[in-house]
C-alpha atoms as a PDB file:
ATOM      1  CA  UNK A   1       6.219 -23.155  49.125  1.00  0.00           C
ATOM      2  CA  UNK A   2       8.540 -21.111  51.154  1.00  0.00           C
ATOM      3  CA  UNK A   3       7.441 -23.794  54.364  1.00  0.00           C
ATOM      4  CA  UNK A   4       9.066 -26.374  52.207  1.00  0.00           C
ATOM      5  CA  UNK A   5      12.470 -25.826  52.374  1.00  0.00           C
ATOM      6  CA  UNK A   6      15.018 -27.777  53.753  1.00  0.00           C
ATOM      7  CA  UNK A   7      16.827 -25.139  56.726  1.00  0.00           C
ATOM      8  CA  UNK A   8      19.861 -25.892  55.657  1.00  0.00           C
ATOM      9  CA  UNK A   9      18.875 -24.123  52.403  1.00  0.00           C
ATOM     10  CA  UNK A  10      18.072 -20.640  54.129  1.00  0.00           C
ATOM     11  CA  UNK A  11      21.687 -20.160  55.336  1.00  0.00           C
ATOM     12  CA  UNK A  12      21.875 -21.754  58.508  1.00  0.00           C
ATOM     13  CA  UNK A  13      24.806 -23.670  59.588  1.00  0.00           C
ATOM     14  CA  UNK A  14      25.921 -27.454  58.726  1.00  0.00           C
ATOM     15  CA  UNK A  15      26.120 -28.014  62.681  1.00  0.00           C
ATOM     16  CA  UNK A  16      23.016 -26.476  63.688  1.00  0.00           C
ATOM     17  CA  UNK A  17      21.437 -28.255  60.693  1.00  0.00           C
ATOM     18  CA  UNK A  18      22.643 -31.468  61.228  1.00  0.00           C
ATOM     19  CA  UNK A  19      21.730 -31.006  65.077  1.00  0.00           C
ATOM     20  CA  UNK A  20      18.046 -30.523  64.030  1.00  0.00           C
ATOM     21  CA  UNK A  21      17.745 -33.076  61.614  1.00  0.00           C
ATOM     22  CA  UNK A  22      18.923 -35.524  64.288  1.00  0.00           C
ATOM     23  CA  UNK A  23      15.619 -34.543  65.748  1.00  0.00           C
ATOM     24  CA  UNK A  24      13.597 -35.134  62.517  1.00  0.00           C
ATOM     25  CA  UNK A  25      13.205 -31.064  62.360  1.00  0.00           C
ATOM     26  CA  UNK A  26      14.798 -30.933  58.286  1.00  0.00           C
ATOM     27  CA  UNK A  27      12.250 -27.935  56.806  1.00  0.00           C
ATOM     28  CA  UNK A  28      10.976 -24.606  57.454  1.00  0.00           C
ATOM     29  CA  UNK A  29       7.513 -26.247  58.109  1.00  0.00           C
ATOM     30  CA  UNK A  30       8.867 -28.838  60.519  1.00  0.00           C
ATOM     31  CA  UNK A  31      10.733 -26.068  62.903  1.00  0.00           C
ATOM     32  CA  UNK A  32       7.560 -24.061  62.580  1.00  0.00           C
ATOM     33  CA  UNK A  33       5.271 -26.645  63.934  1.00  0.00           C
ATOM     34  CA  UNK A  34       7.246 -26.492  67.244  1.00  0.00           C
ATOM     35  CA  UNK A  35       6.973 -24.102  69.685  1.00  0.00           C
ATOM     36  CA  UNK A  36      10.159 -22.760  72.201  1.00  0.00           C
ATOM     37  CA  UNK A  37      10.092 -24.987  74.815  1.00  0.00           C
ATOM     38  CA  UNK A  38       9.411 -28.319  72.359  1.00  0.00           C
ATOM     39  CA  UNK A  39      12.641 -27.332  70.445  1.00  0.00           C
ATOM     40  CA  UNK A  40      14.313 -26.813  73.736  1.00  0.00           C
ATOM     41  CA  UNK A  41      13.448 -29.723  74.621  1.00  0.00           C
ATOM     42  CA  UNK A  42      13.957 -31.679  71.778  1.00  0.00           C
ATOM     43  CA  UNK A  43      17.537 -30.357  71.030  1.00  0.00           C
ATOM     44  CA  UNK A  44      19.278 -28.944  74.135  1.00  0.00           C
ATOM     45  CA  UNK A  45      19.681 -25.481  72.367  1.00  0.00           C
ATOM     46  CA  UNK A  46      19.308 -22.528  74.200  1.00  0.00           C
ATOM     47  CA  UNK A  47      16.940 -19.891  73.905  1.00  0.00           C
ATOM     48  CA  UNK A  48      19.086 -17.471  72.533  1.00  0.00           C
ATOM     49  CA  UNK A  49      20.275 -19.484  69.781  1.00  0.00           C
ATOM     50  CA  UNK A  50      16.292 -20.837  68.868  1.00  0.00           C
ATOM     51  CA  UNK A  51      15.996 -17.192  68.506  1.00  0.00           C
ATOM     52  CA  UNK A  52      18.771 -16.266  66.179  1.00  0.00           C
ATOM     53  CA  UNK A  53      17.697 -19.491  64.192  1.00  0.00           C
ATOM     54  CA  UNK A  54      14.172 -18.045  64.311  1.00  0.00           C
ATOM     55  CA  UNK A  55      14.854 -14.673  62.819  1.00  0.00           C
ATOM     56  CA  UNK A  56      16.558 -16.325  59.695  1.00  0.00           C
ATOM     57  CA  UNK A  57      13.431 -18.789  59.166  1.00  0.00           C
ATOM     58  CA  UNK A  58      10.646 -15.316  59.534  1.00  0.00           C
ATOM     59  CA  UNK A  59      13.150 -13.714  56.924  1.00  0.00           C
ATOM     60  CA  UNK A  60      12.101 -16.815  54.337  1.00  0.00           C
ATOM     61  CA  UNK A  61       8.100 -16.389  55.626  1.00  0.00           C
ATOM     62  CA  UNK A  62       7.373 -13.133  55.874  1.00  0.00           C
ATOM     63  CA  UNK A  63       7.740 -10.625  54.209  1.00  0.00           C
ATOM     64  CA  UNK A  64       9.236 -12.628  51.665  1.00  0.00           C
ATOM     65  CA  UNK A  65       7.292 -15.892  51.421  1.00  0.00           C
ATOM     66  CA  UNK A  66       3.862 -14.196  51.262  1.00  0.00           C
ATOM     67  CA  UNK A  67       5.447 -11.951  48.134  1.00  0.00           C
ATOM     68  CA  UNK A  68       6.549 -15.166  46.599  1.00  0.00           C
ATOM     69  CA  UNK A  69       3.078 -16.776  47.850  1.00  0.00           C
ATOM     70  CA  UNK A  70       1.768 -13.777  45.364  1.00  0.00           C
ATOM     71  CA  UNK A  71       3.510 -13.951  42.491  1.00  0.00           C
ATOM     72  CA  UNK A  72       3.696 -17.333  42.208  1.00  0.00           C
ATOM     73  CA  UNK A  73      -0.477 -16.466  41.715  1.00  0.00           C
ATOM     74  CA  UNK A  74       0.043 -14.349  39.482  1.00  0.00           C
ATOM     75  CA  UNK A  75       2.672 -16.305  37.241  1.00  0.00           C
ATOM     76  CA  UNK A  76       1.201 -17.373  33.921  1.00  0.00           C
ATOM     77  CA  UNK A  77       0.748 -21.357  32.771  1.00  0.00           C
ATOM     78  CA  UNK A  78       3.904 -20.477  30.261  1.00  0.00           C
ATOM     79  CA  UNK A  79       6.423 -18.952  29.742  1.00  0.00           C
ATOM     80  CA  UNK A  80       6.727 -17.626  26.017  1.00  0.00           C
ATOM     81  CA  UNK A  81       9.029 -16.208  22.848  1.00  0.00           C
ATOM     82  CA  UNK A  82       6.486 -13.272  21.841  1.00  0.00           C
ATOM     83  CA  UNK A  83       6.521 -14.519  18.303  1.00  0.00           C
ATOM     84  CA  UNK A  84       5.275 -16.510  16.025  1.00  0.00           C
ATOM     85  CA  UNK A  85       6.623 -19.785  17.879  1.00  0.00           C
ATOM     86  CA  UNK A  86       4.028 -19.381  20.788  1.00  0.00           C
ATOM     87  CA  UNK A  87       1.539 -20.026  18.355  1.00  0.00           C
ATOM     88  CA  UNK A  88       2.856 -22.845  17.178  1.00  0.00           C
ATOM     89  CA  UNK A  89       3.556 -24.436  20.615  1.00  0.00           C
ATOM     90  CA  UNK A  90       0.056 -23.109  21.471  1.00  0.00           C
ATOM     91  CA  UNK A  91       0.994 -20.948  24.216  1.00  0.00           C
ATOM     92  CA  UNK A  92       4.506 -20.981  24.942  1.00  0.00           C
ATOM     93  CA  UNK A  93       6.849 -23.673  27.677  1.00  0.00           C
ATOM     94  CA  UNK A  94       4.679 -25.078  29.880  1.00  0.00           C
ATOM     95  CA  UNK A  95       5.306 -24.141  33.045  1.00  0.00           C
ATOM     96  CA  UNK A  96       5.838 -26.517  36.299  1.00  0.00           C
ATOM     97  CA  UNK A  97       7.661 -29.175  33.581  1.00  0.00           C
ATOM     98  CA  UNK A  98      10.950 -30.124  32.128  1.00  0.00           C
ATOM     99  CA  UNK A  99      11.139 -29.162  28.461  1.00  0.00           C
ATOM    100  CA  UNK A 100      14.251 -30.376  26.435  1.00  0.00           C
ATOM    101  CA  UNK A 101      15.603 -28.643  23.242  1.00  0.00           C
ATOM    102  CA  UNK A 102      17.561 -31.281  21.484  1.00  0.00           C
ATOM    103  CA  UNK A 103      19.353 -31.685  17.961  1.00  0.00           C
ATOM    104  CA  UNK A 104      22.417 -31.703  16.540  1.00  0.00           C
ATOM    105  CA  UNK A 105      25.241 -28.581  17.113  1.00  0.00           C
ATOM    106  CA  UNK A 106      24.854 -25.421  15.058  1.00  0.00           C
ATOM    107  CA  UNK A 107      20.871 -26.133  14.829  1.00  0.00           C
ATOM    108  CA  UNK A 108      19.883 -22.953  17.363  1.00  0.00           C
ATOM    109  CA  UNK A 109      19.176 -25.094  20.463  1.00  0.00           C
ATOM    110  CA  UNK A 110      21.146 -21.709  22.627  1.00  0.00           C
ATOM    111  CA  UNK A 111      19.748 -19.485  20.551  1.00  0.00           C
ATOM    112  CA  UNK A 112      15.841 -20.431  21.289  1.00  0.00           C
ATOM    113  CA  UNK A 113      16.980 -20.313  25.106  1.00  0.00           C
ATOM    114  CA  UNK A 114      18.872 -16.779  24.759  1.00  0.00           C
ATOM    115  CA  UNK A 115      15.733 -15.797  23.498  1.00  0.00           C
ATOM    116  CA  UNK A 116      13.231 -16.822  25.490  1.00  0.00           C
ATOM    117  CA  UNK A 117      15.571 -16.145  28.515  1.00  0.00           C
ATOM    118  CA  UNK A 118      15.684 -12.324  26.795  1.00  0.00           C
ATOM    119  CA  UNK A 119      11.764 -12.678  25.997  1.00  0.00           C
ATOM    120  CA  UNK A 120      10.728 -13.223  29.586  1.00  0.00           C
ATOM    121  CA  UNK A 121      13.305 -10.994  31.249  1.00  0.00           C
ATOM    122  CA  UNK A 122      12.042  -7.920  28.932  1.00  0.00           C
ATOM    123  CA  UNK A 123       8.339  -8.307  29.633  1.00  0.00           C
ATOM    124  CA  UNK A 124       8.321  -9.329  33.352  1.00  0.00           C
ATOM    125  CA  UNK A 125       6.551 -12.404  32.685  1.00  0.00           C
ATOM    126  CA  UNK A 126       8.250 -14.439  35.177  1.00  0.00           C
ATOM    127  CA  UNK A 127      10.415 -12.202  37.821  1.00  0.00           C
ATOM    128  CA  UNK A 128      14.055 -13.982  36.890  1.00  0.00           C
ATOM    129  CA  UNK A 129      15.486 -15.863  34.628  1.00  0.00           C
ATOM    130  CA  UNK A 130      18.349 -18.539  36.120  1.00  0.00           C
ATOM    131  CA  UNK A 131      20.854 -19.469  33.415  1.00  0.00           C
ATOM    132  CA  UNK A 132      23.002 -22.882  34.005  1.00  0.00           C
ATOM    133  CA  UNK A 133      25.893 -21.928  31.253  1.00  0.00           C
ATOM    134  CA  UNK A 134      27.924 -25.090  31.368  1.00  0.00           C
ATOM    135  CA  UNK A 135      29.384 -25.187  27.669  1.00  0.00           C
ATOM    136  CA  UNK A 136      30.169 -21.569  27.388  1.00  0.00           C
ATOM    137  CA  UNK A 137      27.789 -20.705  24.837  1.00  0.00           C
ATOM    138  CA  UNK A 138      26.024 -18.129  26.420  1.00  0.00           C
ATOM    139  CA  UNK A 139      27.066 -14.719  24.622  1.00  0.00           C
ATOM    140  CA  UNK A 140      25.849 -11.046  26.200  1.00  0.00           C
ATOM    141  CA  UNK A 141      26.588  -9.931  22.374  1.00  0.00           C
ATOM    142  CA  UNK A 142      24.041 -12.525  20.792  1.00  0.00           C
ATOM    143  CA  UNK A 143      21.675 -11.347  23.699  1.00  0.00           C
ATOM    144  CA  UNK A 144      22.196  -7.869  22.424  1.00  0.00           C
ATOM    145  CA  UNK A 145      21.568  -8.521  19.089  1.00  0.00           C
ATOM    146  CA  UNK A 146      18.263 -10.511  20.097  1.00  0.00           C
ATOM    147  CA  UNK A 147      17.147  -7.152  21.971  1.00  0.00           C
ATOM    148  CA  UNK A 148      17.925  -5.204  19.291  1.00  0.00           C
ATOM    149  CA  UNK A 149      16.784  -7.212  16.027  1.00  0.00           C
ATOM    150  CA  UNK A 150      14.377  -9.550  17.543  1.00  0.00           C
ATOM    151  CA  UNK A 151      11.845  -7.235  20.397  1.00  0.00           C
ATOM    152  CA  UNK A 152      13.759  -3.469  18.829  1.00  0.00           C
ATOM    153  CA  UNK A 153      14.717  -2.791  21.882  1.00  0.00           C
ATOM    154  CA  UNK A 154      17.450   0.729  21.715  1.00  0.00           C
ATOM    155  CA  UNK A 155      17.304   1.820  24.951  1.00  0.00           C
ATOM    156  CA  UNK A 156      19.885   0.820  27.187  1.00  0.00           C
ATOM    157  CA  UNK A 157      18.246   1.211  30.548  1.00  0.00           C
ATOM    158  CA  UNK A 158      15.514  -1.145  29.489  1.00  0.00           C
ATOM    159  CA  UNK A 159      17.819  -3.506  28.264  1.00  0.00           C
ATOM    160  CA  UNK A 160      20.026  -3.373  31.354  1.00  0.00           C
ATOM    161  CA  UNK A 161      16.785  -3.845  33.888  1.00  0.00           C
ATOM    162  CA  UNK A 162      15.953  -6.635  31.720  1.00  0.00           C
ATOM    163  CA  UNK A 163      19.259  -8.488  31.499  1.00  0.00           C
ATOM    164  CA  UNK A 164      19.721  -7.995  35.152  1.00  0.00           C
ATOM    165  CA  UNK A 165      17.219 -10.676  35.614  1.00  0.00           C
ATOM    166  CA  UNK A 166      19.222 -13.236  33.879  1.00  0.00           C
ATOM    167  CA  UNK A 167      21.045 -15.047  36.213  1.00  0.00           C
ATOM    168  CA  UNK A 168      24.061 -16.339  35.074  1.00  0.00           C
ATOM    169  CA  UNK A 169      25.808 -19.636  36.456  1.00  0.00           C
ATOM    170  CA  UNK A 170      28.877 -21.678  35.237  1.00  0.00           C
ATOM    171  CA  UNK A 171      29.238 -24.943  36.582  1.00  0.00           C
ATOM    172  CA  UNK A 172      32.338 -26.882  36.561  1.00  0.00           C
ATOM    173  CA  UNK A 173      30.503 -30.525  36.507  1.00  0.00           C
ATOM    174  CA  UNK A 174      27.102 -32.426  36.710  1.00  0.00           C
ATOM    175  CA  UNK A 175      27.912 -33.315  40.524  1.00  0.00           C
ATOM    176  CA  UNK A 176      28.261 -29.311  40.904  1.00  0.00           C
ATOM    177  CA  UNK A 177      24.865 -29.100  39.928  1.00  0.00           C
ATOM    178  CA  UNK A 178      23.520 -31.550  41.971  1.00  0.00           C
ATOM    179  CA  UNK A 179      25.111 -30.417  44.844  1.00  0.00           C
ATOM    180  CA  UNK A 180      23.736 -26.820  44.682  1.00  0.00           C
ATOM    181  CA  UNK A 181      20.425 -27.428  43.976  1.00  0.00           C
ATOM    182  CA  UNK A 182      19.726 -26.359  47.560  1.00  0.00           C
ATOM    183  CA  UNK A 183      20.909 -23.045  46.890  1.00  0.00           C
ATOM    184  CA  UNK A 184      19.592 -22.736  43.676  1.00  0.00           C
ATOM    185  CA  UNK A 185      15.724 -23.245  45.587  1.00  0.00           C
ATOM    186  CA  UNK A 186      17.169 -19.854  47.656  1.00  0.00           C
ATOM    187  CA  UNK A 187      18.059 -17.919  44.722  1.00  0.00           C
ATOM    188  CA  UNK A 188      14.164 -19.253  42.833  1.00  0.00           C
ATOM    189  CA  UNK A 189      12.722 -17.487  46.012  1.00  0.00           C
ATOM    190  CA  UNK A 190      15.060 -14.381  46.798  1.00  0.00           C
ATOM    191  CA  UNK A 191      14.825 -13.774  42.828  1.00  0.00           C
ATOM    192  CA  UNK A 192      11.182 -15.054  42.106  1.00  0.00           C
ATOM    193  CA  UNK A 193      12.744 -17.213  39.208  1.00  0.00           C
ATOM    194  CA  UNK A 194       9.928 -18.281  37.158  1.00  0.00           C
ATOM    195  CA  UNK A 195      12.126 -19.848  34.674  1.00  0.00           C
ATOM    196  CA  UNK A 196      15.328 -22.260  34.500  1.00  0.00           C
ATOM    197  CA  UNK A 197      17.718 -22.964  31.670  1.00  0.00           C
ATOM    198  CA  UNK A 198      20.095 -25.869  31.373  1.00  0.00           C
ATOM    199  CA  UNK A 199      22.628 -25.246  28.553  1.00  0.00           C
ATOM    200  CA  UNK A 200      23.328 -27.894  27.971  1.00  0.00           C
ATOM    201  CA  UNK A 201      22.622 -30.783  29.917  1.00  0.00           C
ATOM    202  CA  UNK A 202      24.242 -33.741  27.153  1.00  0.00           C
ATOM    203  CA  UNK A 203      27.287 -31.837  26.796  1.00  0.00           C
ATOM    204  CA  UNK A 204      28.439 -31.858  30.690  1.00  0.00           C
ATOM    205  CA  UNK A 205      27.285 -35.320  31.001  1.00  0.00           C
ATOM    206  CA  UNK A 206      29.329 -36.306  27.968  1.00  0.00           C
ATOM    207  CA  UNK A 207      32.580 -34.165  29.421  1.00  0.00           C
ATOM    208  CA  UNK A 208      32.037 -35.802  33.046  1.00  0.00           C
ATOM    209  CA  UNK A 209      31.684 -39.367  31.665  1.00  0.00           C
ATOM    210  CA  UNK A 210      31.762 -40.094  28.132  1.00  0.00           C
ATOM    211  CA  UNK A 211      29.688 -42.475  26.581  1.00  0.00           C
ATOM    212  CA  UNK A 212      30.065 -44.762  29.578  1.00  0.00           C
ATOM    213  CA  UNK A 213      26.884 -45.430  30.879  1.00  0.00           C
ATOM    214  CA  UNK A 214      28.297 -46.428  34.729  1.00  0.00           C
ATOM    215  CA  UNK A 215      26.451 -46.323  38.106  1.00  0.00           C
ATOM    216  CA  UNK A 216      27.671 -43.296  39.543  1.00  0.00           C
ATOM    217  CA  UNK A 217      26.061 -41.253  36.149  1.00  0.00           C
ATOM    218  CA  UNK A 218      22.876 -43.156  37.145  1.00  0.00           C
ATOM    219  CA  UNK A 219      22.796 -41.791  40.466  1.00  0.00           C
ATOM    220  CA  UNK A 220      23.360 -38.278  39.535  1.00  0.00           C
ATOM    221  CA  UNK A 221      21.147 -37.985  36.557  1.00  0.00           C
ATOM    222  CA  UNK A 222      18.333 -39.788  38.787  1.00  0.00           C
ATOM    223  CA  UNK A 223      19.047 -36.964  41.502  1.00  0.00           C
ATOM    224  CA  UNK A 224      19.091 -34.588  39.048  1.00  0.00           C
ATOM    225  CA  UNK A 225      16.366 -35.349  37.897  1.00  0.00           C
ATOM    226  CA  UNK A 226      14.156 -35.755  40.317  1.00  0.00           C
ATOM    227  CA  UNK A 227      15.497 -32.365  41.909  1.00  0.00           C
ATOM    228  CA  UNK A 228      15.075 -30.286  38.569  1.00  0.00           C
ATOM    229  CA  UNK A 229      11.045 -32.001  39.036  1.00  0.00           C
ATOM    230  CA  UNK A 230      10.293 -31.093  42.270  1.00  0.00           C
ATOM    231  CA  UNK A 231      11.397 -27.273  41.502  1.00  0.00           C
ATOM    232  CA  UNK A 232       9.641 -27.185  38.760  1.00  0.00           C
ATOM    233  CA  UNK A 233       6.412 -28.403  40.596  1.00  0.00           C
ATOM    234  CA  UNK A 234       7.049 -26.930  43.790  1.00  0.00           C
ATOM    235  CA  UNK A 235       7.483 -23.310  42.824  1.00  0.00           C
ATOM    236  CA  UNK A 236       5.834 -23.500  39.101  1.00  0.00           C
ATOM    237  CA  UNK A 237       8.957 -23.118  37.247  1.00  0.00           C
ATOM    238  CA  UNK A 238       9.250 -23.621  33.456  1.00  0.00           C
ATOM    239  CA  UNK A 239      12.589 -25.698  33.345  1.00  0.00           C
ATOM    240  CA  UNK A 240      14.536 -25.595  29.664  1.00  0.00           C
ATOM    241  CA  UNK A 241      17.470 -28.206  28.856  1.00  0.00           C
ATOM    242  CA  UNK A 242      19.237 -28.620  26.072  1.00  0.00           C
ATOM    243  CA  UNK A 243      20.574 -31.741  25.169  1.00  0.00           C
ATOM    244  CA  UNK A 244      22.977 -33.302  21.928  1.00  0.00           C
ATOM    245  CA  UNK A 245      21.855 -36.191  19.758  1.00  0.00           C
ATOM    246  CA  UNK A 246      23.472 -39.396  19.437  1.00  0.00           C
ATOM    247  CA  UNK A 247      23.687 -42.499  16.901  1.00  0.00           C
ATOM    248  CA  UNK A 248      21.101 -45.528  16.734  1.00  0.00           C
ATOM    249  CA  UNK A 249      22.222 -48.025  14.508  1.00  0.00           C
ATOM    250  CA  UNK A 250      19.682 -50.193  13.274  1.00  0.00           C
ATOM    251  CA  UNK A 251      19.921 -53.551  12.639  1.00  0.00           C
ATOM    252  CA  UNK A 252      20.316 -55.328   9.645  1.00  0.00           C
ATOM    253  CA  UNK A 253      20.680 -58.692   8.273  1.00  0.00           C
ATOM    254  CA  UNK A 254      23.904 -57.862   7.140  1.00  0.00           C
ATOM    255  CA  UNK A 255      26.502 -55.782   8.406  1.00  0.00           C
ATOM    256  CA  UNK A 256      27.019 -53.102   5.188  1.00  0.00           C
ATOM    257  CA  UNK A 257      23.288 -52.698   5.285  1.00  0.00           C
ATOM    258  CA  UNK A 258      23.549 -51.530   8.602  1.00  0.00           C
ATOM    259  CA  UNK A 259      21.844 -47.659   8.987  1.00  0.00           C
ATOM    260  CA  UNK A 260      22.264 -45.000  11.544  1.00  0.00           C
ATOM    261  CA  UNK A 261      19.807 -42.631  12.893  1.00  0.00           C
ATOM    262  CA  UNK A 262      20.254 -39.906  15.149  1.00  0.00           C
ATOM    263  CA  UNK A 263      18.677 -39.717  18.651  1.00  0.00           C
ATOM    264  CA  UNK A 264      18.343 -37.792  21.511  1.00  0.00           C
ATOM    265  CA  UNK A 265      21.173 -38.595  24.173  1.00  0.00           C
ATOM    266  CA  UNK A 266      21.206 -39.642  27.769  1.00  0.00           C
ATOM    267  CA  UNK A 267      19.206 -42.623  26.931  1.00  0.00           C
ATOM    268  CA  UNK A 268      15.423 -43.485  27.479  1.00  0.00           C
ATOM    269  CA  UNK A 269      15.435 -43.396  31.549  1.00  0.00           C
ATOM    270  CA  UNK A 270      16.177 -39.445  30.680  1.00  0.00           C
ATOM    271  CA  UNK A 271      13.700 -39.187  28.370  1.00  0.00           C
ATOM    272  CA  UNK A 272      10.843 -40.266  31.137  1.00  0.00           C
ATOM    273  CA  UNK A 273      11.976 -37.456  32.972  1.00  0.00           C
ATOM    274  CA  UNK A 274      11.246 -35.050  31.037  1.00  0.00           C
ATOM    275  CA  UNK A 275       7.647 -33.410  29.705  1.00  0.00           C
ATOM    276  CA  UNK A 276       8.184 -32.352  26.349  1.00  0.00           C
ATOM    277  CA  UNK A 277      10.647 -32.692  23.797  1.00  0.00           C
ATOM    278  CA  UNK A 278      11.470 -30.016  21.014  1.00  0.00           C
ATOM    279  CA  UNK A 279      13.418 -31.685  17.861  1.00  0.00           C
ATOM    280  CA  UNK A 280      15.757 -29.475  15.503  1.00  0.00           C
ATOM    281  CA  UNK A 281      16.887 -31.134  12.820  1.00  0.00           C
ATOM    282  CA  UNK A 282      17.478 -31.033   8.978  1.00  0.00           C
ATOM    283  CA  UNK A 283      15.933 -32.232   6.122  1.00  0.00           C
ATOM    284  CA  UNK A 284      15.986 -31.887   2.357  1.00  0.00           C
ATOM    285  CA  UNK A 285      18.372 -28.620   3.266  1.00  0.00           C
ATOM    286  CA  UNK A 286      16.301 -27.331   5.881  1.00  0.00           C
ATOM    287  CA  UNK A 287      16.125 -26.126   9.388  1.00  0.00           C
ATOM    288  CA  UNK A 288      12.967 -28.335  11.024  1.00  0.00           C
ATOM    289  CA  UNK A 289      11.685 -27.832  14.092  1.00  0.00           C
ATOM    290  CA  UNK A 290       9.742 -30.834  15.883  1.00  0.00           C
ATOM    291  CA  UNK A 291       7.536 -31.419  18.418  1.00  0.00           C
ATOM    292  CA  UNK A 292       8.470 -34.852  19.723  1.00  0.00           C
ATOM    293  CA  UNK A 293       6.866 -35.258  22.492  1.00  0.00           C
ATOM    294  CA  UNK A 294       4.066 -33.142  24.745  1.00  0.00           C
ATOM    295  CA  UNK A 295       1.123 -33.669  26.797  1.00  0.00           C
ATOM    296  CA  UNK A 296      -0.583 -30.856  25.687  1.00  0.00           C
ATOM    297  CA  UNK A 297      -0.200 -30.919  21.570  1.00  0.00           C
ATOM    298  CA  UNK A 298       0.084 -33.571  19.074  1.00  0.00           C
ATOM    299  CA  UNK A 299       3.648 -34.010  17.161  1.00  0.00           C
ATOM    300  CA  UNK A 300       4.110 -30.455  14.923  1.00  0.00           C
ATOM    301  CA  UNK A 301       7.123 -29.787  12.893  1.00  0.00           C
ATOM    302  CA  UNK A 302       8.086 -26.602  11.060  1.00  0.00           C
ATOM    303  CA  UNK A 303      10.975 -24.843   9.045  1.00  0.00           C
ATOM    304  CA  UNK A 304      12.788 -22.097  10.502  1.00  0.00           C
ATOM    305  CA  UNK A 305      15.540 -20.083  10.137  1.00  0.00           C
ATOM    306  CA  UNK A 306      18.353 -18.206  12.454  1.00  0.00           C
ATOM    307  CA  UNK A 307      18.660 -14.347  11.931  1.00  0.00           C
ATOM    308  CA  UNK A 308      20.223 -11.829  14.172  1.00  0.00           C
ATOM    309  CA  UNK A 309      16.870 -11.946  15.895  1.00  0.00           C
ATOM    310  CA  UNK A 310      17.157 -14.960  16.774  1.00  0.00           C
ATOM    311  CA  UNK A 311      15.136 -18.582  15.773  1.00  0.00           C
ATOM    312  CA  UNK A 312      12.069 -17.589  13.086  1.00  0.00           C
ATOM    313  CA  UNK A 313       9.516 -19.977  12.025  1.00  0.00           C
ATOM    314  CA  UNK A 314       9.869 -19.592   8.157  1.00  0.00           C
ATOM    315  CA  UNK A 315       6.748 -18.720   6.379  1.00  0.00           C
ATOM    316  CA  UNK A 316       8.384 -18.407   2.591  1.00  0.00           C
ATOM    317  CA  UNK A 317      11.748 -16.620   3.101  1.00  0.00           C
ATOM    318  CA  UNK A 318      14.376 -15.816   5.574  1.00  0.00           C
ATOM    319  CA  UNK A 319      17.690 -13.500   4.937  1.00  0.00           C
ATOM    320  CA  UNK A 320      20.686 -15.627   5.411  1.00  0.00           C
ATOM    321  CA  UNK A 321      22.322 -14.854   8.964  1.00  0.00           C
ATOM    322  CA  UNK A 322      25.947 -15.682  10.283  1.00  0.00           C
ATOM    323  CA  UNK A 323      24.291 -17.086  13.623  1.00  0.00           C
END
């Protein structure tokens, strides 16, 4: 996948990138293709600078892209909690699709991604975990406490190696996002990231733009999109977001009859986008975990409860937590 990168992603400069794509040469495949002379010829740069633009692309194909080439072989089909929830997803997130987390604040929507972001760093089922924090909810502490309650993790070595894969990113806006996607596709091969977490998607569209539903959202949630796809095909990523919930009101005959439901956000165009849906909610004074929407199970829900470990399914009963 390594041949599929744009070479403006691998480091090179605007100029020289911008010079090549004037010649239709845009990925690592498409410089490949062409030998010395052909580029020479094609772009009126000299030999010495094909070669320095040479040794960054070999950097990206060898030894690195035939590593990646391997472990991307090697990576399971999902990515997974070690717990009881695997079993009742039936093996875990799916990787190579988008899998949203939704419900309502204070449900556990972070803490399912802090731990599977913990799960997968500790057992080296995918190489890296990337992070997209852009809420401020992710907590090192809670992490800790996951370790430590959740997988009994006590020494600190092992939990350093393993939080060292975990990636951490703050973004500032949903157009910040967007626009590094190209670098994020450098880090996914440099790091080997097997799996991606947005956290949370609804609430940094909602701070950029409100309820407004306006063209320029449009265009950035389709790019988004559509980018956050094509990693997760291209290089077999499990990709996590989380998103809020927001009121239907259903019509009535009469305006006092008038009920509300609550729904995922970011509206149905989002909701093609993505694979699978998990639904927390709750109901007759319980925590109840849905599954909403998959192409690989029919719709499941369950109880569960939040202890310092982290999100349990709830077989009879559960110590209270302050989580």
């Amino acid at each position: 996948m390594t041949n599929n990168l744009k070479l403006k992603a691998i480091g090179l400069s605007t100029v020289i990138t911008d010079k090549l794509a004037n010649h239709s040469i845009i990925t690592v495949q498409d410089y490949l293709t062409l030998n010395f002379i052909e580029l020479q010829r094609k772009t009126g740069l000299t030999y010495q600078k094909l070669s320095s633009i040479s040794e960054d692309v070999n950097k990206f194909i060898t030894p690195l892209g035939i590593s990646f080439q391997v472990s991307r072989l090697l990576q399971p089909s999902h990515v997974i909690f070690n717990d009881d929830l695997d079993v009742f997803l039936k093996g875990g997130i799916t990787c190579g699709h988008i899998t949203e987390f939704s419900g309502a604040p204070g449900l556990g929507k972070t803490q399912l991604c802090l731990q599977l972001a913990f799960s997968n760093a500790l057992h080296g089922k995918v190489n890296g975990v990337l992070y997209i924090d852009s809420e401020g909810a992710f907590s090192a502490s809670r992490l800790l406490d996951i370790a430590i309650h959740k997988y009994g993790i006590a020494i600190e070595q092992k939990i350093k190696s393993s939080l060292n894969r975990i990636h951490l990113w703050r973004p500032c806006s949903l157009k910040e996002i967007v626009d590094k996607l190209i670098s994020i596709e450098v880090l996914v091969v440099k790091e080997h990231i097997g799996l991606l977490i947005i956290d949370s998607m609804g609430s940094i569209v909602r701070r950029d733009f409100g309820a407004e539903k306006n063209i320029e959202r449009g265009a950035q949630m389709c790019s988004l999109s559509s980018s956050l796809k094509r990693i997760a095909h291209d290089f077999n990523l499990a990709v996590v977001v989380t998103n809020h919930v927001t009121a239907k009101v259903e019509s009535s005959s009469t305006r006092i009859d008038c009920k509300s439901t609550s729904i995922p956000a970011l509206g149905p165009s989002w909701s093609h986008w993505i694979n699978s849906r998990l639904h927390l909610f709750m109901a007759q004074n319980k925590r109840r975990l849905m599954v909403s929407k998959s192409p690989e199970i029919p719709e499941l829900i369950v109880d569960y409860c939040i202890s310092k470990g982290g999100l349990d399914i709830q077989r009879e009963t559960c110590s209270s937590s302050p989580y």
